[in-house]
Protein backbone atom coordinates (compact mmCIF):
# COMPACT_ATOMS: atom_id res chain seq x y z
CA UNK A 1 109.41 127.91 100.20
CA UNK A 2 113.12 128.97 101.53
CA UNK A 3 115.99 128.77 99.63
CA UNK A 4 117.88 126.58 102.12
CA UNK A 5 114.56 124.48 102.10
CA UNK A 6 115.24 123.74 98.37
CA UNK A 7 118.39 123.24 98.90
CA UNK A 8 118.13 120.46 101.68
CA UNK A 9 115.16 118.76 99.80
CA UNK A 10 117.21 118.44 96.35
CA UNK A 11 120.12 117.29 98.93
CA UNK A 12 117.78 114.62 99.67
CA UNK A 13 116.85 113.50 96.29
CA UNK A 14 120.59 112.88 95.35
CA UNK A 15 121.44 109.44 97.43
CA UNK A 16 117.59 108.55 96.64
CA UNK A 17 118.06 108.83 92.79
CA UNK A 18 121.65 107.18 92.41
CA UNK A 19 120.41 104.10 94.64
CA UNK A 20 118.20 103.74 91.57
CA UNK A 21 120.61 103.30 89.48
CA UNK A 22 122.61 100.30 91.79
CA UNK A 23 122.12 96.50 92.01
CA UNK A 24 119.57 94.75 89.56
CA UNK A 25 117.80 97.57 87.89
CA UNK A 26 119.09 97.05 84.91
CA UNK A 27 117.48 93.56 84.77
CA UNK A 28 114.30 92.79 82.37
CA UNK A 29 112.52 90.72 85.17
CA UNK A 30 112.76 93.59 87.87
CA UNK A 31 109.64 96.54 88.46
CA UNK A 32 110.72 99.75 89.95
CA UNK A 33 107.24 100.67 91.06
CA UNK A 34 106.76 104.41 92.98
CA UNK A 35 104.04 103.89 96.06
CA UNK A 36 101.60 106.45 96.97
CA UNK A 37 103.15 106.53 100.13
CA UNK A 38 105.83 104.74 102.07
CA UNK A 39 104.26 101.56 103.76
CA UNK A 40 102.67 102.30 107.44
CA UNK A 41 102.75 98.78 108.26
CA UNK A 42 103.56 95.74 106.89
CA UNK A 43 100.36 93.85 108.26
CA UNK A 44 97.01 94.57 106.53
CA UNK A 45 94.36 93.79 109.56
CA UNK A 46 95.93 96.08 112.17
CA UNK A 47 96.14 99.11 109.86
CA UNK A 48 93.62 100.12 106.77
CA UNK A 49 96.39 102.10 104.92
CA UNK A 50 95.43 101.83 101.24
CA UNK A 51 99.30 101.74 100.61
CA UNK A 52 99.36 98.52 103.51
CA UNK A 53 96.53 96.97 100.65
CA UNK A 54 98.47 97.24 97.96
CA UNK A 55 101.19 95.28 99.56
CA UNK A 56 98.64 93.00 101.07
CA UNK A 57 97.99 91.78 97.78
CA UNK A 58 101.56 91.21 95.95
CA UNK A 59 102.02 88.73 99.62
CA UNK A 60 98.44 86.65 100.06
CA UNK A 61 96.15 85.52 98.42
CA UNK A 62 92.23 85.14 99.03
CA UNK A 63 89.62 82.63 98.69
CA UNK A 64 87.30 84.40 96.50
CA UNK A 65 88.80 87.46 93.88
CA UNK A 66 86.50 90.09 92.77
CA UNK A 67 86.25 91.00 89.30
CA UNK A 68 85.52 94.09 87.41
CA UNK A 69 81.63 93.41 87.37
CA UNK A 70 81.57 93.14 91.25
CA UNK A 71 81.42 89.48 90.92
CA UNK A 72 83.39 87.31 93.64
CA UNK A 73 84.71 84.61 91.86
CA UNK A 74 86.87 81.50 93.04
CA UNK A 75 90.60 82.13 93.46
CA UNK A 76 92.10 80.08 96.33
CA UNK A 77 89.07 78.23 96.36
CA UNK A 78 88.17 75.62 93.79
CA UNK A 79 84.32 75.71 94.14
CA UNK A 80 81.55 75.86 97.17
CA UNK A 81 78.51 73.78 97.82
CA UNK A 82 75.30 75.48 98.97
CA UNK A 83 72.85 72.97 101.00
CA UNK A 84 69.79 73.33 103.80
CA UNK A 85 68.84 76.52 102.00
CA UNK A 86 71.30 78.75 102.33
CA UNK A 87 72.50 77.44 105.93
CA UNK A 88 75.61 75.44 105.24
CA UNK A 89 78.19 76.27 102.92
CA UNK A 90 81.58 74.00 101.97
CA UNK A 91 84.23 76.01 100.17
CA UNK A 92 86.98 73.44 98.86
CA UNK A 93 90.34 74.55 98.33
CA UNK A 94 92.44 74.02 95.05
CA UNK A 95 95.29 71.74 95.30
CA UNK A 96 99.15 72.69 95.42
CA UNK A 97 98.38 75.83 97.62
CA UNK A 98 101.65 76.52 99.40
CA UNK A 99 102.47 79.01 101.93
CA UNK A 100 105.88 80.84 101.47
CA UNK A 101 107.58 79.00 103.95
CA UNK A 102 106.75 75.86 101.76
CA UNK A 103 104.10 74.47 104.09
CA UNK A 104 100.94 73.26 101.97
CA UNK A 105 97.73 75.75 102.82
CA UNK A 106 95.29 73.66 104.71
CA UNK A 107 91.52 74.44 105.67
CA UNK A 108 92.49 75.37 109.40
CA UNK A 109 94.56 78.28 107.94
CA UNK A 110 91.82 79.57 106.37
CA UNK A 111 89.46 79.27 109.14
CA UNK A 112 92.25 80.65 111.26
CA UNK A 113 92.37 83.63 109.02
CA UNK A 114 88.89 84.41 108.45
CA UNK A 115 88.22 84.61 112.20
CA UNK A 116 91.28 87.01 112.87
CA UNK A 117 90.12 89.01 109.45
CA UNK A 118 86.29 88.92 110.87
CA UNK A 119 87.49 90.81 113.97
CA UNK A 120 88.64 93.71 112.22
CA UNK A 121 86.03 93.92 108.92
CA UNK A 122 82.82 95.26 109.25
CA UNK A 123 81.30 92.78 106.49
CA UNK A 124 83.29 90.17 108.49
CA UNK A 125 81.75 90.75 111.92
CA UNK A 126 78.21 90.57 110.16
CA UNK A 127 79.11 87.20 108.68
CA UNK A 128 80.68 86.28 111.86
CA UNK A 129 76.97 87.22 114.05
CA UNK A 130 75.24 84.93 111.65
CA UNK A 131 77.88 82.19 111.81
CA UNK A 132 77.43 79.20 114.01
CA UNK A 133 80.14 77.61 113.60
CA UNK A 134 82.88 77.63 110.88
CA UNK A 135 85.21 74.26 110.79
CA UNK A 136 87.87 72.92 108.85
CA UNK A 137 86.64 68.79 109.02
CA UNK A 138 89.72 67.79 106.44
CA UNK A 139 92.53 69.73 104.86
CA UNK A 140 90.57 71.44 102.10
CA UNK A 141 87.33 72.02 103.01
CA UNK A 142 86.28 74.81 105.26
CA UNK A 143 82.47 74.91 106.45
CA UNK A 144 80.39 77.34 107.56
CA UNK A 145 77.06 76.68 109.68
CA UNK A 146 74.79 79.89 109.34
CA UNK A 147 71.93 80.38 111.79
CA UNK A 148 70.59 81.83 108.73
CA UNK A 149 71.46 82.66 104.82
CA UNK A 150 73.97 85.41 104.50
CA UNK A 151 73.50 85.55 100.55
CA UNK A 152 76.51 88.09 100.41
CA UNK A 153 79.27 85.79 102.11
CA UNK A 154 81.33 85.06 98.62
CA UNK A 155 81.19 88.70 98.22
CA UNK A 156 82.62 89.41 101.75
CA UNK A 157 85.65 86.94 101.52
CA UNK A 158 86.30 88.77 97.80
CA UNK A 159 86.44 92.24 99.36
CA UNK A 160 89.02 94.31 98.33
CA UNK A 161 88.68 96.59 101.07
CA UNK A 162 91.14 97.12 103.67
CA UNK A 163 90.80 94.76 105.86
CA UNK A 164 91.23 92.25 103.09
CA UNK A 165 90.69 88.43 104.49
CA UNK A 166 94.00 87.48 103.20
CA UNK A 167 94.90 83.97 104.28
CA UNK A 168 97.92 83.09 106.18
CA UNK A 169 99.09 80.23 108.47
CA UNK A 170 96.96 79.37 111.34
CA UNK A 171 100.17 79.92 113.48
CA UNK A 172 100.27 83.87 112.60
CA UNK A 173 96.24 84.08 112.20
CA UNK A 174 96.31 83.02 115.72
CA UNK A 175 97.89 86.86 116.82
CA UNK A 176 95.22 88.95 118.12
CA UNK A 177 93.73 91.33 115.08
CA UNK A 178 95.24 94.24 116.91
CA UNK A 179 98.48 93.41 117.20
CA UNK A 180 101.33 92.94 114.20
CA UNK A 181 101.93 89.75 112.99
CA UNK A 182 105.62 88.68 113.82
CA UNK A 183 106.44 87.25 110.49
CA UNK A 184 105.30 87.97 106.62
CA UNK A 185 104.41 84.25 105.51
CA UNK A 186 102.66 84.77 102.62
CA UNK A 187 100.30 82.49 99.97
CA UNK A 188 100.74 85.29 97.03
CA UNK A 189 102.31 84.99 93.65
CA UNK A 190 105.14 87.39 95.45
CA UNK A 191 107.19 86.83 98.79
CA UNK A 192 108.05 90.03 100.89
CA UNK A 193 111.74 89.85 101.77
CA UNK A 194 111.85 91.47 105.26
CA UNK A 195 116.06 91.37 105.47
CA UNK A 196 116.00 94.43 102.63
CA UNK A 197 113.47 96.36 104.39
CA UNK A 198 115.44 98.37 105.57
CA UNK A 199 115.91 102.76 106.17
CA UNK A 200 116.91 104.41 102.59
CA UNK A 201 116.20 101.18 100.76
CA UNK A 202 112.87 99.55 99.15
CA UNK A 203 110.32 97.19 100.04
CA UNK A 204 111.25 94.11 97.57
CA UNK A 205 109.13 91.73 96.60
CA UNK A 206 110.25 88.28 94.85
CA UNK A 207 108.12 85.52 92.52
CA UNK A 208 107.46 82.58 94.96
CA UNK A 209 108.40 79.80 92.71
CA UNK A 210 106.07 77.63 94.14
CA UNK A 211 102.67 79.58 94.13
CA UNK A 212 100.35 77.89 91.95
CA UNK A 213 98.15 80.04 90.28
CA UNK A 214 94.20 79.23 88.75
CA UNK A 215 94.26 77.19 85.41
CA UNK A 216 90.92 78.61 84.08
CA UNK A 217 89.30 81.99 83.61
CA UNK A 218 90.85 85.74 82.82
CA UNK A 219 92.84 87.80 85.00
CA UNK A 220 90.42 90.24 86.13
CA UNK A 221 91.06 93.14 89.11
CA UNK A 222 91.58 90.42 91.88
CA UNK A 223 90.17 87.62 90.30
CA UNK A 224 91.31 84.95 87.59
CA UNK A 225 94.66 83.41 87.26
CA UNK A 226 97.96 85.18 89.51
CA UNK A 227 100.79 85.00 86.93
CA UNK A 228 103.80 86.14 87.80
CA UNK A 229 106.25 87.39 85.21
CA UNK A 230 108.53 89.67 87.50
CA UNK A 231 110.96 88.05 89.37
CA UNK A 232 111.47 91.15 91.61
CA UNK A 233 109.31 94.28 92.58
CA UNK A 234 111.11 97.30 94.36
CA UNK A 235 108.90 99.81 95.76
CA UNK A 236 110.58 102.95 95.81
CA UNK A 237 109.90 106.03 98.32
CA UNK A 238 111.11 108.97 96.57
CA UNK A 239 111.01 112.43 98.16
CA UNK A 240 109.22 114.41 96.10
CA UNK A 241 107.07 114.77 93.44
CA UNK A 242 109.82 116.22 91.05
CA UNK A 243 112.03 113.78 91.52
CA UNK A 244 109.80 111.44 91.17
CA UNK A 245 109.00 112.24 87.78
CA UNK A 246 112.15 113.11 86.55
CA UNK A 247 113.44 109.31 87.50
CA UNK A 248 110.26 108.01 85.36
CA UNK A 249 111.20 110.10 82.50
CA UNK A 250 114.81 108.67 82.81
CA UNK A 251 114.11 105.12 82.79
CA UNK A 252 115.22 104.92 86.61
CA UNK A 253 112.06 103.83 87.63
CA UNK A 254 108.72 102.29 85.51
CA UNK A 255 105.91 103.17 87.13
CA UNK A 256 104.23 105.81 89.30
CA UNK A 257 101.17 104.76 91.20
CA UNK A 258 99.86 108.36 91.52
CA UNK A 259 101.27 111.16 89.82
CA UNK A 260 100.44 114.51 91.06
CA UNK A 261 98.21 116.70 88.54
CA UNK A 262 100.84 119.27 88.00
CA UNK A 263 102.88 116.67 86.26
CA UNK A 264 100.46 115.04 84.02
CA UNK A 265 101.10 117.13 81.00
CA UNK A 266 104.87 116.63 81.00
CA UNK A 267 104.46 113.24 81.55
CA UNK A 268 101.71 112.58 78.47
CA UNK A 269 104.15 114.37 76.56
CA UNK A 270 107.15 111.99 76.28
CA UNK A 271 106.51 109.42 73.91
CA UNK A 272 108.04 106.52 76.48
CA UNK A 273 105.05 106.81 79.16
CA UNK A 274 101.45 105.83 79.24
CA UNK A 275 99.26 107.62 81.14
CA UNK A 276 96.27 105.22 82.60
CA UNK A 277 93.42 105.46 84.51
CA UNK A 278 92.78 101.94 86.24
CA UNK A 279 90.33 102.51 88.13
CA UNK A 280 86.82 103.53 87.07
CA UNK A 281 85.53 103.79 90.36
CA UNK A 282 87.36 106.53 91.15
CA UNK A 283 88.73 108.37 94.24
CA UNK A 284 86.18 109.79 96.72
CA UNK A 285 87.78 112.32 99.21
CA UNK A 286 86.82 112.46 103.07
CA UNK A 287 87.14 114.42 105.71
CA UNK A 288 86.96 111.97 109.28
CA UNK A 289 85.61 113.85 112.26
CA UNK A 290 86.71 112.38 115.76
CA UNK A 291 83.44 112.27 117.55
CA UNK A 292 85.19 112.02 120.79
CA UNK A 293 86.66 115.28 121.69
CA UNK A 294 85.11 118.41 121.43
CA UNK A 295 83.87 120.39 118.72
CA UNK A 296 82.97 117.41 116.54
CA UNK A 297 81.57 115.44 119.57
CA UNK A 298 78.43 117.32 118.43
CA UNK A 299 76.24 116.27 115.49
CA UNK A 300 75.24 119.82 114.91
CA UNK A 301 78.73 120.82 114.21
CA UNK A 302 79.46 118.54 111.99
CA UNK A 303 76.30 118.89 110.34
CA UNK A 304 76.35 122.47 109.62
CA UNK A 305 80.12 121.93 107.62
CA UNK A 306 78.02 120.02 105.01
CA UNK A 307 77.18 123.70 104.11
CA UNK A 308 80.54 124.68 103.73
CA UNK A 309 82.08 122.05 101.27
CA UNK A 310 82.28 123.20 98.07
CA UNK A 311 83.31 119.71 96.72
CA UNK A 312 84.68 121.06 93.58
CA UNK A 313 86.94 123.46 95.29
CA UNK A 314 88.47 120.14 97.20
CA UNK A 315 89.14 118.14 93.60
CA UNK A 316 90.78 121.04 91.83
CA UNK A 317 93.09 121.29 94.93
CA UNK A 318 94.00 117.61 93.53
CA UNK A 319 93.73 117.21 89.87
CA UNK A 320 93.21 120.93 88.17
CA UNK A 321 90.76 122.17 86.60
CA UNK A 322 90.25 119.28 84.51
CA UNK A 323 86.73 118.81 84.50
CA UNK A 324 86.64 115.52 83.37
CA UNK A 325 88.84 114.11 86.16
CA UNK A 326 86.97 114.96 88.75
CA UNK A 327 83.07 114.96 90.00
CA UNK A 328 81.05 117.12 92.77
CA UNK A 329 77.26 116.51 94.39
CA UNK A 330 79.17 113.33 95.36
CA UNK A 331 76.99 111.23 98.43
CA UNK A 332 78.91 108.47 100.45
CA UNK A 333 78.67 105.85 97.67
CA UNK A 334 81.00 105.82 94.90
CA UNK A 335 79.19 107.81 91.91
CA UNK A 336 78.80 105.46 89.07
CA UNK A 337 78.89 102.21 91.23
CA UNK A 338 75.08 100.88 91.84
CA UNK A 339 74.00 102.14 94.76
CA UNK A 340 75.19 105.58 93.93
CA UNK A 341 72.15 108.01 94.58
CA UNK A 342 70.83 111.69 95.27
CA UNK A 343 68.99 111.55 98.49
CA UNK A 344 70.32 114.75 100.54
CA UNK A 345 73.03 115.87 98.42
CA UNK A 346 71.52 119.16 97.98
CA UNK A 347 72.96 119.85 101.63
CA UNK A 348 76.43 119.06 99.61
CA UNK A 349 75.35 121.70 96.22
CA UNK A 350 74.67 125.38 94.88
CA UNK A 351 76.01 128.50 96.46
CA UNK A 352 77.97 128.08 99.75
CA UNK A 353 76.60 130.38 102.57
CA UNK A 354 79.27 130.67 104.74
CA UNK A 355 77.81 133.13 106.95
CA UNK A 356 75.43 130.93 107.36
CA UNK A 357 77.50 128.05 108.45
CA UNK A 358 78.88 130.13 110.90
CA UNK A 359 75.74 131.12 112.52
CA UNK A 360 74.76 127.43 112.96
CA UNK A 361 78.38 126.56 114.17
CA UNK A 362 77.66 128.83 117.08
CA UNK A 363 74.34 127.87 117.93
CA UNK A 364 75.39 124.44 117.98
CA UNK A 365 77.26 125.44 120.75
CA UNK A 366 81.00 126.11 119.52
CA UNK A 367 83.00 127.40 121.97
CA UNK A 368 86.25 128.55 120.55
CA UNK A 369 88.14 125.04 120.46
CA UNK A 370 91.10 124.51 118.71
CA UNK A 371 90.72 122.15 115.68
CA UNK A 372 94.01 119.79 115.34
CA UNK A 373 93.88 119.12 112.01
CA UNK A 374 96.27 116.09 110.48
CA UNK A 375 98.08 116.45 107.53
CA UNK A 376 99.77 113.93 105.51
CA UNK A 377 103.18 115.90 103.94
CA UNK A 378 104.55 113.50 101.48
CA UNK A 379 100.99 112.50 100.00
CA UNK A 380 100.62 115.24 97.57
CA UNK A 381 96.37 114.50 97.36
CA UNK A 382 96.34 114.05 101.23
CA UNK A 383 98.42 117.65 101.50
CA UNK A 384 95.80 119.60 98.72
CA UNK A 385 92.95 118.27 100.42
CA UNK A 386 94.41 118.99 104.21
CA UNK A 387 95.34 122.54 102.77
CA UNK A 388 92.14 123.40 101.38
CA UNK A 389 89.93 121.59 104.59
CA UNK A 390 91.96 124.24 106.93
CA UNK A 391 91.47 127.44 104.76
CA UNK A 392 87.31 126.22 104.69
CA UNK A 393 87.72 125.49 108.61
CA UNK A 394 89.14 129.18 109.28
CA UNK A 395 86.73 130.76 106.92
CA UNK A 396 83.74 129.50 108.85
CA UNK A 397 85.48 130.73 112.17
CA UNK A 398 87.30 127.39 113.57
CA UNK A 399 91.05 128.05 115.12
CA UNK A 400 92.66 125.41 113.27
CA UNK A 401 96.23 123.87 114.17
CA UNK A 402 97.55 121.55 111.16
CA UNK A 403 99.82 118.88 112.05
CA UNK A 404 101.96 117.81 109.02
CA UNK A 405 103.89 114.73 108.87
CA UNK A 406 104.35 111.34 107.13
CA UNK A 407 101.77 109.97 106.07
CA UNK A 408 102.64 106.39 107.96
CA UNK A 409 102.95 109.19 111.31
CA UNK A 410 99.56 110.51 110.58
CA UNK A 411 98.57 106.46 110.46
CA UNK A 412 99.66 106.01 113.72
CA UNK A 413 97.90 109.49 115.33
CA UNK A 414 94.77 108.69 113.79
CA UNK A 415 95.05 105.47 116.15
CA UNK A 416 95.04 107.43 119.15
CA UNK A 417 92.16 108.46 121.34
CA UNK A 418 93.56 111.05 123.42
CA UNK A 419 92.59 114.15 123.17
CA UNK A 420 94.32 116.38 120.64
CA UNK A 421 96.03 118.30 122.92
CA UNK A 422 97.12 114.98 124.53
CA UNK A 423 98.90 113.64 121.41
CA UNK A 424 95.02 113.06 119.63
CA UNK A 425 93.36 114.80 116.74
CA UNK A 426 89.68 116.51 115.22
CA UNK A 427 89.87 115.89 111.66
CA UNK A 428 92.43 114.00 109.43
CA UNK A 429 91.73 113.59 105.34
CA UNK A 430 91.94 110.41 103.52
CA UNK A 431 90.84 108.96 100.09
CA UNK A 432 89.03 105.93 99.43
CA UNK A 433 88.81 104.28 95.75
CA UNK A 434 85.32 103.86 94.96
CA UNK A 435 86.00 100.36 94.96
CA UNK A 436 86.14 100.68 98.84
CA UNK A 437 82.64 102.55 98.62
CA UNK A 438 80.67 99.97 96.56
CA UNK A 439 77.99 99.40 99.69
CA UNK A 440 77.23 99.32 103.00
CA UNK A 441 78.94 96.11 104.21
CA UNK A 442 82.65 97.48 103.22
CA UNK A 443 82.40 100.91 103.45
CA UNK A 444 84.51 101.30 106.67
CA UNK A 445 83.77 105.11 107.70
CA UNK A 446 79.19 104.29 107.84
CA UNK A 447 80.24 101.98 110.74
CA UNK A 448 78.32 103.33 113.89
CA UNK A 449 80.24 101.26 116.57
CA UNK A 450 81.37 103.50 119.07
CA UNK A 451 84.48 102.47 119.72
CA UNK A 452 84.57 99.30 117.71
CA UNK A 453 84.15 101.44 114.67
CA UNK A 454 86.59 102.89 112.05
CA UNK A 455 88.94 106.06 113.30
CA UNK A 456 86.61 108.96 114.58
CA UNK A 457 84.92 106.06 116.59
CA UNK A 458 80.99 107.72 116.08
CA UNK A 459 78.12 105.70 117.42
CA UNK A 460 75.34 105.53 115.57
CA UNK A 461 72.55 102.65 116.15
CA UNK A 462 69.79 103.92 113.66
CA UNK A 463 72.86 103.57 110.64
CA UNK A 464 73.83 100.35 112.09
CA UNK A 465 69.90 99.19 111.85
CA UNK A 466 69.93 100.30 108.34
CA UNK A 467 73.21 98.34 107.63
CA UNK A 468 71.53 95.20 109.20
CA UNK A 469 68.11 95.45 106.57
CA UNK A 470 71.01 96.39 104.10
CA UNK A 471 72.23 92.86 104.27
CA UNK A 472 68.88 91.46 104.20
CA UNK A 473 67.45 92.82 101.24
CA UNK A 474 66.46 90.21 98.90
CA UNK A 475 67.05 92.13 95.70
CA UNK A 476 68.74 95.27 93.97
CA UNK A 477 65.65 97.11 93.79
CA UNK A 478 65.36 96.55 98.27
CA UNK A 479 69.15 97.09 98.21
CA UNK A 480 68.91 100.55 96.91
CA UNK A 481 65.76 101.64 99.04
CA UNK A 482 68.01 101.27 101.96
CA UNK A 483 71.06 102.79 100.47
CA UNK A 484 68.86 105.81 99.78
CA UNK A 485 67.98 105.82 103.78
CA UNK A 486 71.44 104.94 104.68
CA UNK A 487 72.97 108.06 102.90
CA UNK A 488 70.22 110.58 104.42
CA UNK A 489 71.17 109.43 108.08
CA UNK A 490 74.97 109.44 107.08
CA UNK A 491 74.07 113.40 105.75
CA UNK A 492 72.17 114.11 109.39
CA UNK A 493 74.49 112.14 111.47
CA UNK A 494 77.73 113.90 109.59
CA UNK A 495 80.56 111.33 110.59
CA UNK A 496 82.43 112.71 107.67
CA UNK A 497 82.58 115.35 105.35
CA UNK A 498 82.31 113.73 101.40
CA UNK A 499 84.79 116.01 99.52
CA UNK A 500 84.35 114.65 95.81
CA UNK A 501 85.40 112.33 93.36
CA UNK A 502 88.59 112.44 91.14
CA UNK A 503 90.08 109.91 88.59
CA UNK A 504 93.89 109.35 89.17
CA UNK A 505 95.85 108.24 86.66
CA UNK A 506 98.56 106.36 86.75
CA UNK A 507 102.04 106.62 85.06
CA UNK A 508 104.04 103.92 83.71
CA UNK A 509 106.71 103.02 80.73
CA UNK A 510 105.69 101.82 77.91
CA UNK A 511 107.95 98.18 77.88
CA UNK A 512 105.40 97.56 80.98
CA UNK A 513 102.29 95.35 79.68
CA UNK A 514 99.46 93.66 81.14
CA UNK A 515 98.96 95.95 83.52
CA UNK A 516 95.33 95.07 85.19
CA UNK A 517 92.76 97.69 85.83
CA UNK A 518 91.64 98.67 89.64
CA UNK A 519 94.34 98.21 92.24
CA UNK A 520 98.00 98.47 91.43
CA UNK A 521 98.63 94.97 90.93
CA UNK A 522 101.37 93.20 89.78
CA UNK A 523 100.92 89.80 88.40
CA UNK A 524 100.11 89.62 84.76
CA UNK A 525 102.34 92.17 84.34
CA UNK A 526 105.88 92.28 82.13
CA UNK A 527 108.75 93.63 81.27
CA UNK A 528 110.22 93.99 77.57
């Protein structure tokens, strides 16, 4: 890096680190909390940004929470009533549900929001093609008519997911799933204020006086009683990773969501941090393909890379050599989660035979196009695992452009179906928690819907068969028969490259308690 690069990056950590130290931060109520990234959109159905999640969550709530057992349990919903064998279902709401704007939360919200979420969510669509007709006969109960069972509904509206079915008012629900909602009206244990939201400063969130959280049961990931304790959450976007930690260590801010693996030891070392990790699921790495544009239009292609990956290579780029935070021979469920299995990883293990790759690259017909290759530049994991996808890319003979930019840029490329010298893109990198790769009704990238499908767009009807027994397997041991099938046509069809599993911990001060395991969440959690 260039002196005068230095130079203009420390420049730009100044004003960033002495706003820290303006307006309430000194208060005992207020969370200085350190995204992944900087938010790519403020509305979680029209993007799938983990980062738009998080924030998804501090604003709405959902019917059903899920909790660390991959249970849905009630949360805006007092109870449901199964009758006519599986056919009808009545969800009720709990009373004194209010929406930010103080209007009460009525049943033809939620309907309202389901069908907008639906749209978007694989699981939802699924429910949706089995649904005859949902209905919202009085204020709190919402009904759904099934042409037949769909045993996994409770477990769809708990998804967490992106797209989450986070309910809002009818009014905004009715704005077509691809375009941005024009206001953030929230039913959350925090309200989004929109006026500070502004260049240079946080996103702030505030405790809505009024939300009225579950009496009974434990708060557990997304499920159990929403207490809020904070009266204000600031997310700050720092500009680096150094001065990041450095405002940690000085009290400036309280917690990191994900700090890079070349701080972790100077971090664990001052006595006024914990280092956590929440999530046992993990992080699974990805490289997307855009089956679209050529080379990757062609199964081959992508197919022979499988050959190529040397997974472990991908999770030191991100967390060291650490052996116990991170995992290889990783298939396209999240290791550890039940439906985890073996079935054509060997394509994915032992000694990489590059030359090999190559010759298969060329006989599947490669002809010398340039790979535009997005990287995310202020996402440290997104940058190591771009970095390390390009030097496997050249070594196999690809001419590889990289594209670096924000990650909330690289949000809105991805979007784009042009071709990549037209503004499009090959290949971008992403990471999913495992939590997002539990099974085959929320794991966005195993979609085979052409166009309707998750960025890269592949179409693939024998996955989408295998997704449709999927949901009709009447036990576990039926449930992972098909998972086994589903990851040996993911491994033949290649609609992305699985690049590992890592376990990210996160950084916080040590006056912070109740923090709650999975997502970074932030009810139950205080202050001292």
């Amino acid at each position: 890096m260039q002196r005068r690069h230095l130079l203009a990056v420390a420049a730009a950590a100044l004003p960033a680190r002495a706003a820290l130290g303006q307006g309430t931060s000194g208060a005992a109520r207020v969370l200085r909390f350190v995204p992944q990234a900087d938010l790519a959109g403020l509305d979680p159905l029209v993007t799938t940004a983990t980062v738009t999640r998080h924030h998804g969550f501090a604003v709405w709530d959902t019917l059903y929470g899920l909790n660390q057992d991959y249970a849905a349990e009630p949360q805006m919903a007092s109870g449901h009533a199964i009758d006519q064998d599986g056919r009808r279902i009545t969800i009720r709401l709990r009373q004194g549900l209010r929406f930010h704007d103080g209007e009460p939360v009525r049943a033809e919200d939620c309907v309202a929001s389901i069908r907008r979420w639906a749209a978007r969510d694989p699981m939802g669509q699924v429910l949706m093609a089995r649904t005859e007709e949902i209905s919202a006969p009085d204020d709190r109960s919402i009904v759904f008519r099934l042409r037949r069972p769909f045993p996994r509904l409770f477990d769809a509206l708990a998804k967490v997911t992106p797209p989450v079915c986070f309910i809002m008012p009818a009014r905004l629900a009715a704005t077509p799933p691809t375009e941005a909602v024009a206001e953030i009206v929230g039913s959350g244990p925090f309200r989004f204020l929109p006026a500070e939201r502004q260049a240079g400063r946080p996103a702030v969130y505030e405790r809505f006086a009024r939300y009225s959280p579950r009496e009974e049961g434990t708060p557990s990931w997304t499920a159990g009683p929403k207490r809020a304790h904070l009266d204000r959450v600031e997310w700050h976007v720092l500009p680096d990773v150094g001065t990041t930690a450095d405002a940690l260590l000085a009290g400036e801010v309280e917690w990191w969501e994900n700090p890079s693996a070349d701080r972790h030891a100077a971090l664990r070392a001052s006595r006024s941090l914990v280092l956590e990790v929440l999530d046992p699921t993990g992080y699974v790495g990805m490289a997307r393909f855009n089956h679209l544009h050529p080379p990757f239009d062609r199964p081959a292609i992508r197919r022979a890379l499988l050959g190529a990956v040397d997974q472990a290579e991908f999770m030191r780029a991100v967390v060291g050599a650490d052996r116990s935070l991170l995992r290889d021979g990783v298939g396209v469920f999240a290791p550890g989660t039940p439906l985890a299995n073996d079935e054509g990883v060997a394509a994915l293990a032992g000694a990489r035979d590059l030359d090999r790759v190559k010759r298969e690259i060329a006989e599947a017909g490669y002809g010398g196009e340039k790979v535009v290759l997005l990287a995310a530049t202020d996402f440290p994991t997104l940058a190591a695992l771009a970095e390390t996808g390009a030097g496997m890319l050249r070594r196999v003979g690809f001419e590889v452009e990289i594209v670096g930019d924000a990650w909330a840029a690289i949000v809105r490329r991805r979007a784009s179906r042009e071709p990549p010298a037209a503004g499009g893109w090959n290949m971008f990198f992403t990471i999913w928690s495992g939590l997002d790769l539990l099974n085959p009704g929320v794991h966005q990238a195993l979609r085979g819907t052409g166009e309707r499908a998750w960025f890269g767009w592949p179409t693939m009807p024998r996955m989408e068969d295998l997704r449709g027994e999927w949901f009709d397997a009447p036990d576990d041991a039926a449930q992972q028969r098909v998972a086994r099938a589903i990851q040996a046509e993911a491994l033949r069809e290649a609609p992305f490259l699985p690049l590992g599993q890592h376990f990210q911990a996160t950084a916080y001060r040590r006056g912070i308690t109740g923090v709650l395991k999975g997502l970074p969440l932030f009810w139950n959690v205080q202050r001292a």
